[in-house]
C-alpha atoms as a PDB file:
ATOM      1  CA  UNK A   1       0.000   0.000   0.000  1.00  0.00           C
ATOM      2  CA  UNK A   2       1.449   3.522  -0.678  1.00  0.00           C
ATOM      3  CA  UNK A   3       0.209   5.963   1.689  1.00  0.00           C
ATOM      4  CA  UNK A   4       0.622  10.090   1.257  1.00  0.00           C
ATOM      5  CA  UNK A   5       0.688  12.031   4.516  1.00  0.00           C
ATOM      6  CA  UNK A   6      -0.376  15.490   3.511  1.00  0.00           C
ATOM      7  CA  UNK A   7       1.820  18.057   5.579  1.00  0.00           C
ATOM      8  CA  UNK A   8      -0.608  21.036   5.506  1.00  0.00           C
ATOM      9  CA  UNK A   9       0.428  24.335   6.577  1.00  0.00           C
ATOM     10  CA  UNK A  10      -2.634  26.947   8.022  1.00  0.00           C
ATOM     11  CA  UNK A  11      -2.375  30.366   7.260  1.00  0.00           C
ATOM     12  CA  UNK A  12      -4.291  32.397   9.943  1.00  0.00           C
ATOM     13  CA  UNK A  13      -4.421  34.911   6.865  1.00  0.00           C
ATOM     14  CA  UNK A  14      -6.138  32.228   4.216  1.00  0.00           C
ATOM     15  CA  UNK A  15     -10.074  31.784   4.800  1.00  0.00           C
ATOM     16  CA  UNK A  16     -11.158  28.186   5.172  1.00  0.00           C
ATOM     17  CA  UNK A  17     -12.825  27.952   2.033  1.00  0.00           C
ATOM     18  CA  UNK A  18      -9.265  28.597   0.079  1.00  0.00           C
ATOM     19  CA  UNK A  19      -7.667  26.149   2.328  1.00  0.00           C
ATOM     20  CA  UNK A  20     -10.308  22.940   1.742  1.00  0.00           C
ATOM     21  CA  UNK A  21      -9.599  24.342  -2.159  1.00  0.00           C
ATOM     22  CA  UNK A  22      -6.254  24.482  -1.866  1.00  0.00           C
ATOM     23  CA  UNK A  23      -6.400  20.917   0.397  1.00  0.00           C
ATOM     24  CA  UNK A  24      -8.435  19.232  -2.261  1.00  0.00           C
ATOM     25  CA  UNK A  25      -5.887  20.006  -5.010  1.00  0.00           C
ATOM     26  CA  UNK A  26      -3.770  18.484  -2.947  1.00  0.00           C
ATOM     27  CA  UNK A  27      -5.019  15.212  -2.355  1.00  0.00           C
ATOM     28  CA  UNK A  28      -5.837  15.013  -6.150  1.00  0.00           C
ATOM     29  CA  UNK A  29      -2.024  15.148  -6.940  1.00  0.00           C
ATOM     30  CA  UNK A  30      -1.784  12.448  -5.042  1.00  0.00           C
ATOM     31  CA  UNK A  31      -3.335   9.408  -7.340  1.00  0.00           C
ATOM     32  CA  UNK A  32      -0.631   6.991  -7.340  1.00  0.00           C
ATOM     33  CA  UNK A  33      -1.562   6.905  -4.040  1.00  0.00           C
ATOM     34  CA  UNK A  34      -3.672   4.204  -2.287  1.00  0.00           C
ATOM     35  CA  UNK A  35      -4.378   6.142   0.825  1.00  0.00           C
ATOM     36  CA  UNK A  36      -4.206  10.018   1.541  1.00  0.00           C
ATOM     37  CA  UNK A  37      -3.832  11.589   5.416  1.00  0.00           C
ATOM     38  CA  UNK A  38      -4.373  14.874   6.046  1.00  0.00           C
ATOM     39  CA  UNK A  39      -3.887  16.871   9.646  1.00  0.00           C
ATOM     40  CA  UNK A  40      -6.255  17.524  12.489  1.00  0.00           C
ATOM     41  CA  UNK A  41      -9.012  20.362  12.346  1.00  0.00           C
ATOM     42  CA  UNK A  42      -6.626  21.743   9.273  1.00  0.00           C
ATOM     43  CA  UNK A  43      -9.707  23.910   8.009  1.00  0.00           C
ATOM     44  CA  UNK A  44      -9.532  26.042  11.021  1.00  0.00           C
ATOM     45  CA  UNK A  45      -6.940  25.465  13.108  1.00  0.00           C
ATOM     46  CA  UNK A  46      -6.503  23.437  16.154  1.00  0.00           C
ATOM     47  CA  UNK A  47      -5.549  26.115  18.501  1.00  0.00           C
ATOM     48  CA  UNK A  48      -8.181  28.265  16.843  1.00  0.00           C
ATOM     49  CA  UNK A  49     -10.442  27.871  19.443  1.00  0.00           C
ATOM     50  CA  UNK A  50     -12.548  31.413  19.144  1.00  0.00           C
ATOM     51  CA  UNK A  51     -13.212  30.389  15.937  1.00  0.00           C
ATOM     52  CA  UNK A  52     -14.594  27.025  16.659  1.00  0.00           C
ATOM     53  CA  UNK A  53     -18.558  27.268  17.223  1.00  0.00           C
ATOM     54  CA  UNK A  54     -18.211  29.870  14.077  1.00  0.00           C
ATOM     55  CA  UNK A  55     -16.649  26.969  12.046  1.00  0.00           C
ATOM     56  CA  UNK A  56     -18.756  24.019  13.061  1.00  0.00           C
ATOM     57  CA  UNK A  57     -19.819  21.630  10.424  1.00  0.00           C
ATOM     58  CA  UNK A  58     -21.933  17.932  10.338  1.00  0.00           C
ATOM     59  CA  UNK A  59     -19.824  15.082   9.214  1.00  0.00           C
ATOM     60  CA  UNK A  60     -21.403  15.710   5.667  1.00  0.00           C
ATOM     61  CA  UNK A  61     -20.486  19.582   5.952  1.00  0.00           C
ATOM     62  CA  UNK A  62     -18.590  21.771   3.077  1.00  0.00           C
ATOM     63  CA  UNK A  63     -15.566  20.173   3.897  1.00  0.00           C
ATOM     64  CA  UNK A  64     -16.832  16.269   3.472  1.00  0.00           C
ATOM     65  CA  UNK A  65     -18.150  17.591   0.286  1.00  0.00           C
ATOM     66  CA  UNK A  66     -15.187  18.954  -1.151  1.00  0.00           C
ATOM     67  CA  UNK A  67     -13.142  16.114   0.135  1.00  0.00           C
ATOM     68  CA  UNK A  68     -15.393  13.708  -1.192  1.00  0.00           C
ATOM     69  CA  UNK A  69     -14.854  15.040  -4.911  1.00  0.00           C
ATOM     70  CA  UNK A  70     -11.137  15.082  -4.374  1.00  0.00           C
ATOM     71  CA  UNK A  71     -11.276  11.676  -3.201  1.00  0.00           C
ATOM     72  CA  UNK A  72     -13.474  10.835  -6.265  1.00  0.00           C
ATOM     73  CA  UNK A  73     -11.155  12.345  -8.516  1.00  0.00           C
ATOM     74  CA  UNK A  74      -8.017  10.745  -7.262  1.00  0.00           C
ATOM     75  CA  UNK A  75      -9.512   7.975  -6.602  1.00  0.00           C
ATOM     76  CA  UNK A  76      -7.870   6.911  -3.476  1.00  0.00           C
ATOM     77  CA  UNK A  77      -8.889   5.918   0.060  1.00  0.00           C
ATOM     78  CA  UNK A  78      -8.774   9.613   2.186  1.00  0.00           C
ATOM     79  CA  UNK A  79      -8.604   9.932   6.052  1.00  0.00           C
ATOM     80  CA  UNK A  80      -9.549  13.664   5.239  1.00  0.00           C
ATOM     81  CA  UNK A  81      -7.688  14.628   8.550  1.00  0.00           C
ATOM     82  CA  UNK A  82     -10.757  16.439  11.811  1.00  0.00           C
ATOM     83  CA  UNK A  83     -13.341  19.171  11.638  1.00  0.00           C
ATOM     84  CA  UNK A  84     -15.091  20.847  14.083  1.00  0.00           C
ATOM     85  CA  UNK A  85     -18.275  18.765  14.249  1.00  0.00           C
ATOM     86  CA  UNK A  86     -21.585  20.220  15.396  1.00  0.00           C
ATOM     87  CA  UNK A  87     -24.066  17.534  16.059  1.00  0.00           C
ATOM     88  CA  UNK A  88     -27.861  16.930  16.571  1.00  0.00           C
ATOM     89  CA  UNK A  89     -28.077  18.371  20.048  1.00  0.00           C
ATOM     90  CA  UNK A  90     -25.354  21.087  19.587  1.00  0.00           C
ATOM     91  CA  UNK A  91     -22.662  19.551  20.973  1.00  0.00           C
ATOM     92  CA  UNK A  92     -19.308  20.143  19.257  1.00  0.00           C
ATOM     93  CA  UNK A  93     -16.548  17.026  18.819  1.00  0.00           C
ATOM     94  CA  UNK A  94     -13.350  16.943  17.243  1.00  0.00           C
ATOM     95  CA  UNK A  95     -14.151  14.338  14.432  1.00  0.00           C
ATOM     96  CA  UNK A  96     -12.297  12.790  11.741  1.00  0.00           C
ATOM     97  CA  UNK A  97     -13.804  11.734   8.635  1.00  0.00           C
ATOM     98  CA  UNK A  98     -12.763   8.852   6.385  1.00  0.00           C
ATOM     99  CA  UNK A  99     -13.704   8.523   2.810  1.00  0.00           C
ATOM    100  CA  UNK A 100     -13.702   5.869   0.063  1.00  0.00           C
ATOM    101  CA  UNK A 101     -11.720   5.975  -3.875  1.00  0.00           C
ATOM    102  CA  UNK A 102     -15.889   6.965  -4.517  1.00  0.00           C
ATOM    103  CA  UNK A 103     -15.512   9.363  -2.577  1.00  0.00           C
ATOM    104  CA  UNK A 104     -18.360   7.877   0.403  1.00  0.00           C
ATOM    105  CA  UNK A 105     -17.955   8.528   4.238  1.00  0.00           C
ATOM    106  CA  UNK A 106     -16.668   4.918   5.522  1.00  0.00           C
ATOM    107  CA  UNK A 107     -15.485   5.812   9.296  1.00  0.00           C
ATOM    108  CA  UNK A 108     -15.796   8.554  11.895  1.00  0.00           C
ATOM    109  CA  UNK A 109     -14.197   8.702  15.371  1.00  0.00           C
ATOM    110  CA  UNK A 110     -14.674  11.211  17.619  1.00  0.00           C
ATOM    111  CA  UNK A 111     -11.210  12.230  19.701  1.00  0.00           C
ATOM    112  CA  UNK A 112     -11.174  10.608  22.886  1.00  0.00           C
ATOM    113  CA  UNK A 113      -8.761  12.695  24.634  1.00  0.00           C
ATOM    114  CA  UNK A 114      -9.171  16.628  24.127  1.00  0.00           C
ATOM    115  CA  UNK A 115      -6.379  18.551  24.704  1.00  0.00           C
ATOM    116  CA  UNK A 116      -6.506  21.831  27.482  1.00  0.00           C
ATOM    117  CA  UNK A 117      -6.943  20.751  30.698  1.00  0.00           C
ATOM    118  CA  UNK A 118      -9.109  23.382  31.904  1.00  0.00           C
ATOM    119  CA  UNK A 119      -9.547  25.396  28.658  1.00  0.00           C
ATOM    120  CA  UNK A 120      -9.771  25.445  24.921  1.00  0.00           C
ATOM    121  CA  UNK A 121     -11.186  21.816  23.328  1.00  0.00           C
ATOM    122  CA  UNK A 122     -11.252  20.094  27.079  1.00  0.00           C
ATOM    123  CA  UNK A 123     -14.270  22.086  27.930  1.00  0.00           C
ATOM    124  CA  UNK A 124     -15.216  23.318  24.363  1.00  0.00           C
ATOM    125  CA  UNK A 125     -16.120  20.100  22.564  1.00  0.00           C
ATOM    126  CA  UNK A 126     -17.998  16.817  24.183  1.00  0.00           C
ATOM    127  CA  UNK A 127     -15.881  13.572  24.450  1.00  0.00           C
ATOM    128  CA  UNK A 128     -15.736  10.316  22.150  1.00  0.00           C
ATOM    129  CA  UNK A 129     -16.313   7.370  23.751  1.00  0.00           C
ATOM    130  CA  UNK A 130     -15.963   4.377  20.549  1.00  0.00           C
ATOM    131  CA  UNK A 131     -12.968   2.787  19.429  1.00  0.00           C
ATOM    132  CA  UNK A 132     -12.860   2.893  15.277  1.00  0.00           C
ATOM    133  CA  UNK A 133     -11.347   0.867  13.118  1.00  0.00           C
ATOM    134  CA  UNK A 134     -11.349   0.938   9.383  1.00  0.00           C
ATOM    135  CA  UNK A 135     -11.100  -1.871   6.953  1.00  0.00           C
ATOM    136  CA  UNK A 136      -8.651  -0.658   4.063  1.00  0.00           C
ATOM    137  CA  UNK A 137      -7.467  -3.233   0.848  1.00  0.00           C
ATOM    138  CA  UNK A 138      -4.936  -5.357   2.713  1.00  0.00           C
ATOM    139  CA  UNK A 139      -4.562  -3.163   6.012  1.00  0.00           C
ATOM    140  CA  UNK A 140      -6.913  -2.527   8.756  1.00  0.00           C
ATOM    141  CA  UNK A 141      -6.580   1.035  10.436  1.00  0.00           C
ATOM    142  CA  UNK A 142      -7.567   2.425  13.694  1.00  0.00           C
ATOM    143  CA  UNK A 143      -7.898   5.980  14.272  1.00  0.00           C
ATOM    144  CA  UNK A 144      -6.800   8.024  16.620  1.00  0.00           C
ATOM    145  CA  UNK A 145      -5.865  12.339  17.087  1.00  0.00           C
ATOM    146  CA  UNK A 146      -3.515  13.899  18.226  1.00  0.00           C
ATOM    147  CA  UNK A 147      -3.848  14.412  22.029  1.00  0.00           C
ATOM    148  CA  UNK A 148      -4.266  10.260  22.118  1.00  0.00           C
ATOM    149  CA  UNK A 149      -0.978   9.763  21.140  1.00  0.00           C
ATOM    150  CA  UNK A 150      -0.072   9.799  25.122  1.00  0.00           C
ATOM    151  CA  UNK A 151      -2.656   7.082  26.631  1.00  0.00           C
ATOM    152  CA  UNK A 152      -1.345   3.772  25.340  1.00  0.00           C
ATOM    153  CA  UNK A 153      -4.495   1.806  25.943  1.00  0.00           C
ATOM    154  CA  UNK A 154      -6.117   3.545  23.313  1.00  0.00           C
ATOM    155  CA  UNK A 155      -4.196   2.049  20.839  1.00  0.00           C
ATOM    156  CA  UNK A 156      -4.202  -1.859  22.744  1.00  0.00           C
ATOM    157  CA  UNK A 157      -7.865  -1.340  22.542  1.00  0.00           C
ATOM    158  CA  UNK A 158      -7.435  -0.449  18.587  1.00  0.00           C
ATOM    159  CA  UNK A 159      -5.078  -3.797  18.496  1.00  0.00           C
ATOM    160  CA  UNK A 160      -7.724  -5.876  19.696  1.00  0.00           C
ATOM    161  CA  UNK A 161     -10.171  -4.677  17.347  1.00  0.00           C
ATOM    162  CA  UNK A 162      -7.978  -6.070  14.442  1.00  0.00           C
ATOM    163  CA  UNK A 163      -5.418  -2.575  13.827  1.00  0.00           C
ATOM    164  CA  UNK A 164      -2.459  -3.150  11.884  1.00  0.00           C
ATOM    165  CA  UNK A 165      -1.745   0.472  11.708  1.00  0.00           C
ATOM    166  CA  UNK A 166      -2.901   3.831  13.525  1.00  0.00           C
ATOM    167  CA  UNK A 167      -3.412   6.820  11.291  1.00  0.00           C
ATOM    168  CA  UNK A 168      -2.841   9.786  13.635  1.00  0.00           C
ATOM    169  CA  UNK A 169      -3.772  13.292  12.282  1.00  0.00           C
ATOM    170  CA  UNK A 170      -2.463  16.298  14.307  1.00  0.00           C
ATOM    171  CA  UNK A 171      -1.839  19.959  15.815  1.00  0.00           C
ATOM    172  CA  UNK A 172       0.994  19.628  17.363  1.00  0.00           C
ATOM    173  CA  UNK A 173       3.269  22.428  18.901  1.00  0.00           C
ATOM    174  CA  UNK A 174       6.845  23.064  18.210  1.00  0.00           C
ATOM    175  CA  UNK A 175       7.357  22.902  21.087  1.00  0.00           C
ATOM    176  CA  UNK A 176       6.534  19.873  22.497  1.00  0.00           C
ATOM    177  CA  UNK A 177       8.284  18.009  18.884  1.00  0.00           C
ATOM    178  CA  UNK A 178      10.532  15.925  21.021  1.00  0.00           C
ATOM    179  CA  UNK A 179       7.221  14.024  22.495  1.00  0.00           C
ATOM    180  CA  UNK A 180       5.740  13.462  19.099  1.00  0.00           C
ATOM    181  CA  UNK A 181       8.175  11.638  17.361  1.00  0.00           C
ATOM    182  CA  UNK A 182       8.971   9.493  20.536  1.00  0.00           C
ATOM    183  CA  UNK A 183       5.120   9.077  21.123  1.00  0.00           C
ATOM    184  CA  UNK A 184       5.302   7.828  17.798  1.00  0.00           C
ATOM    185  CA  UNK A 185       7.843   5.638  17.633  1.00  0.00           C
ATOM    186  CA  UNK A 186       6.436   3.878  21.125  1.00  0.00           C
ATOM    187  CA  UNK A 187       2.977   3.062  20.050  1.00  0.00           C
ATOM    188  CA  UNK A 188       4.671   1.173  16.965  1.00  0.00           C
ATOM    189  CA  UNK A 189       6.687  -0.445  18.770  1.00  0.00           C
ATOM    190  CA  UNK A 190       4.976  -1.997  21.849  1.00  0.00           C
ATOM    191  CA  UNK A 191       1.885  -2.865  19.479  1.00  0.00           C
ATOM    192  CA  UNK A 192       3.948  -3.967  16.419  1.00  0.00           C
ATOM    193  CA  UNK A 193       2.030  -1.509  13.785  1.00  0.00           C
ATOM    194  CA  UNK A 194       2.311   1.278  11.532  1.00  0.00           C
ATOM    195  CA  UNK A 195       2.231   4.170  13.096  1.00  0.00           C
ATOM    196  CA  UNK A 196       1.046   7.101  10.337  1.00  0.00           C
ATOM    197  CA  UNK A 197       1.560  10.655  12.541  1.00  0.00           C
ATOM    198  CA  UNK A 198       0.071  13.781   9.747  1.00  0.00           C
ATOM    199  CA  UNK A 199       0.715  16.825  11.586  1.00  0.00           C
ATOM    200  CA  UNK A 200       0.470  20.307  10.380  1.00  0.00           C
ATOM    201  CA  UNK A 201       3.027  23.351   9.678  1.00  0.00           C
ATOM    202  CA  UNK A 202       2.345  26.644   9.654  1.00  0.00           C
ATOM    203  CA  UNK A 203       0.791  28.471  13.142  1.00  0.00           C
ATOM    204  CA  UNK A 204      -2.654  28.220  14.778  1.00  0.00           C
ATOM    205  CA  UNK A 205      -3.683  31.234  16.101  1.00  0.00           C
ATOM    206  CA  UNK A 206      -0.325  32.227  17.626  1.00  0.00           C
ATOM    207  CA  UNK A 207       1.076  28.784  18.436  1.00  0.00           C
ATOM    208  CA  UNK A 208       3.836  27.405  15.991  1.00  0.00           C
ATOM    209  CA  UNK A 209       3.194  24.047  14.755  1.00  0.00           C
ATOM    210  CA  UNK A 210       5.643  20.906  14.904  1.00  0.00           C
ATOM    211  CA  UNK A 211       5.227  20.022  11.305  1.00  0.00           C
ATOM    212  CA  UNK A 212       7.608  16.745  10.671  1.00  0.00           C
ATOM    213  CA  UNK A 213       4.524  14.041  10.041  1.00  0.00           C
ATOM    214  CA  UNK A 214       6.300  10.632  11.184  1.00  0.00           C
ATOM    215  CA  UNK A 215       5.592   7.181   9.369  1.00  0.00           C
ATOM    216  CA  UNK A 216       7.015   4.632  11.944  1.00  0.00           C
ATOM    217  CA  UNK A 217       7.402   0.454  10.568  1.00  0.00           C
ATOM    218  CA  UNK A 218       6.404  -2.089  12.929  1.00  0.00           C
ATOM    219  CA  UNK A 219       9.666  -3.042  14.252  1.00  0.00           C
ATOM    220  CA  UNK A 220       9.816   1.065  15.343  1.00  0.00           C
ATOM    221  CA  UNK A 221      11.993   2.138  12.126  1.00  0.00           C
ATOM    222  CA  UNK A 222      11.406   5.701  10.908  1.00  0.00           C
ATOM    223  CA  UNK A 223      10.434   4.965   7.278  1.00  0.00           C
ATOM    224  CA  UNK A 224       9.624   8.948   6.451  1.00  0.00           C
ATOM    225  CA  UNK A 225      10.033  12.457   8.675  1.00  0.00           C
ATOM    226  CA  UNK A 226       8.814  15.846   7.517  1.00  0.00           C
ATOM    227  CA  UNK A 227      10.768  18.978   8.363  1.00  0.00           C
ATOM    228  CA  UNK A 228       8.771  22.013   9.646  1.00  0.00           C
ATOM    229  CA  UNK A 229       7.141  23.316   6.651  1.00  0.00           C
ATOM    230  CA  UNK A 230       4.078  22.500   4.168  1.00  0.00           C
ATOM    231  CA  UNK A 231       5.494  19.231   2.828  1.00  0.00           C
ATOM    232  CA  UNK A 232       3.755  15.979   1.409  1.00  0.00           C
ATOM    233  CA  UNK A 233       5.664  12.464   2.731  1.00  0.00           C
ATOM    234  CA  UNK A 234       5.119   9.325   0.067  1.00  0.00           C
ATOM    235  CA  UNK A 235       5.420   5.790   1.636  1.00  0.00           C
ATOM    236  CA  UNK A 236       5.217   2.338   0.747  1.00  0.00           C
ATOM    237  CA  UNK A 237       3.428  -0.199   3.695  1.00  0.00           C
ATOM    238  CA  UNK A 238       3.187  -3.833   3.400  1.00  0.00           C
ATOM    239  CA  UNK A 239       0.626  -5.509   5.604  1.00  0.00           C
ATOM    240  CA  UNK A 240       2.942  -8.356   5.545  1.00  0.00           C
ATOM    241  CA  UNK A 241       5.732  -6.644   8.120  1.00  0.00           C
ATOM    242  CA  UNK A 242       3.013  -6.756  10.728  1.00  0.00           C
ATOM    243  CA  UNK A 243       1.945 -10.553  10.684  1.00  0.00           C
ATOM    244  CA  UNK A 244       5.903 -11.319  10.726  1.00  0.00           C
ATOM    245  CA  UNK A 245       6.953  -9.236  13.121  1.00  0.00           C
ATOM    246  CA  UNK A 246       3.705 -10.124  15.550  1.00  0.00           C
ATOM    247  CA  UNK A 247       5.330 -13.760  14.591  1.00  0.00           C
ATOM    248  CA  UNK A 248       8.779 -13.320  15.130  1.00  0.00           C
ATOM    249  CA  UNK A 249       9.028 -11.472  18.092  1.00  0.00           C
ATOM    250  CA  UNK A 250       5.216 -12.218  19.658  1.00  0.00           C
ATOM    251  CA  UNK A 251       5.613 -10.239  22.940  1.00  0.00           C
ATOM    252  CA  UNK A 252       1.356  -9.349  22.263  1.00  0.00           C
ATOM    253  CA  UNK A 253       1.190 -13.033  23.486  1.00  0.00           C
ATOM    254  CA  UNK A 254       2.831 -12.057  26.309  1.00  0.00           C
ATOM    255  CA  UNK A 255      -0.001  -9.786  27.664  1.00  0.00           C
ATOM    256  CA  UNK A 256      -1.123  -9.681  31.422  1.00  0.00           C
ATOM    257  CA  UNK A 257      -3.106  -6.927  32.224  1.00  0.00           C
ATOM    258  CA  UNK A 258      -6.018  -6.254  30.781  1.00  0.00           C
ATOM    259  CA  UNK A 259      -6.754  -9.651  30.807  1.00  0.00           C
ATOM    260  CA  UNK A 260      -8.478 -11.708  33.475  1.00  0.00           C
ATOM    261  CA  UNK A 261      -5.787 -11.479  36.175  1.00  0.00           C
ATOM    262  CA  UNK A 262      -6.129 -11.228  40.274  1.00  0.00           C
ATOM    263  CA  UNK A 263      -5.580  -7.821  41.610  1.00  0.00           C
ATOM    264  CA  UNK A 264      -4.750  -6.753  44.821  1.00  0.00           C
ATOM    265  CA  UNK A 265      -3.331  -3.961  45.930  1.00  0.00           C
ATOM    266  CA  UNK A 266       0.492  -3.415  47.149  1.00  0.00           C
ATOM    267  CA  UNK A 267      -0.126  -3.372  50.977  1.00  0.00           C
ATOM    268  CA  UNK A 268      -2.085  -6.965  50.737  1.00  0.00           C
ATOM    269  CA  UNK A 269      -0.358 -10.452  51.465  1.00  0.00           C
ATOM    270  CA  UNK A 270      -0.290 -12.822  48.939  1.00  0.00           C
ATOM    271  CA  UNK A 271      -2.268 -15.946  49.600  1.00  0.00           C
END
């Protein structure tokens, strides 16, 4: 499978509707491509957090339908990177939207983990609460943003649900770069899987982004790095690295919690 990681940089200067344009002419340069990834909330911004509510969309919003035609067009499989989702009752979520070579919505997952603490998306936008994996040609993905990179059992959960790689669209700062491409790195290697990290250059509403999108093998080999700029990373994946390396060196086997093992806790005797 060749997989393009789209490296989009946001312009607080360019108005969304230029950048899903300019986005979509993009992706459609990328046809001898299998699958496309583009960044996190890359219409508006991640850290654009005034302009969120202003910005909402449904899943099948302008920017599905644009992203739909490119898809179409290039005929590829598109994880079409987050948007600010508004849903039935009003509540916003930070959802990612994956769409088929015809250009149909196939997958949504709504970020688990939102990023502030006590501000911004942690008390802007409600909470996901499903696991999603995506059946691709020859590779099953699961999806996670951003933010999840740092809790581990998200991406055990997506293992047991069949993942073979994690396609990880981002906002990450500059300057927090060092976590990101050792993040990264761990989650392929202590779950044996791709690891395909699309993060965006360019700054969100004052805060510089990390750019250098990661693609990480299964054995934890960096097959592709950005740099810090608007860039587009080509790779080749073979489904086949992840059923020998599961085989060769089967420490998933190896497993203990989560499973059905005792507890107690540290002050208690054993029996």
């Amino acid at each position: 499978m060749r997989a393009s990681l789209i490296q989009i940089a946001v312009d607080p200067d360019e108005t969304v509707n230029s950048r899903r344009a300019r986005a979509a002419s993009l992706v459609r340069e990328q046809q001898d491509a299998d699958l496309v990834i583009l960044p996190e909330l890359w219409p508006v911004g991640a850290f654009a957090y005034e302009s969120f509510a202003e910005e909402a969309e449904t899943v099948t919003g302008p920017t599905y339908e644009v992203m739909a035609k490119a898809a179409s067009d290039a005929g590829v499989w598109l994880h079409a990177g987050s948007v600010v989702e508004k849903a039935a009752d009003g509540t916003l979520y930070n959802t990612s939207l994956v769409l088929s070579p015809a250009g149909e919505l196939v997958g949504t997952y709504r970020k688990i983990h939102r990023f502030g603490f006590d501000k911004g998306e942690a008390v802007m936008m409600g909470a996901g609460d499903e696991l999603v994996t995506v059946p691709l040609p020859g590779l099953t993905v699961g999806l996670a943003t951003c933010y999840d990179l740092r809790f581990p059992e998200l991406f055990r959960g997506l293992v047991d649900a069949g993942a073979q790689a994690f396609v990880i669209p981002a906002g990450w700062p500059a300057r927090r770069r060092e976590h990101w491409t050792l993040l990264a790195r761990a989650r392929a290697v202590e779950n044996q899987a791709y690891v395909l990290a699309c993060g965006t250059a360019g700054t969100h509403a004052g805060v510089e982004q990390a750019g250098h999108s990661i693609v990480v093998d299964p054995w934890g080999e960096v097959l592709a790095e950005a740099g810090p700029d608007e860039e587009v990373l080509r790779v080749e994946l073979d489904a086949e690295k992840v059923t020998t390396t599961r085989e060769q060196f089967p420490a998933l086997k190896d497993r203990r919690l989560g499973l059905e093992v005792p507890r107690r806790s540290g002050g208690e005797p054993r029996s």
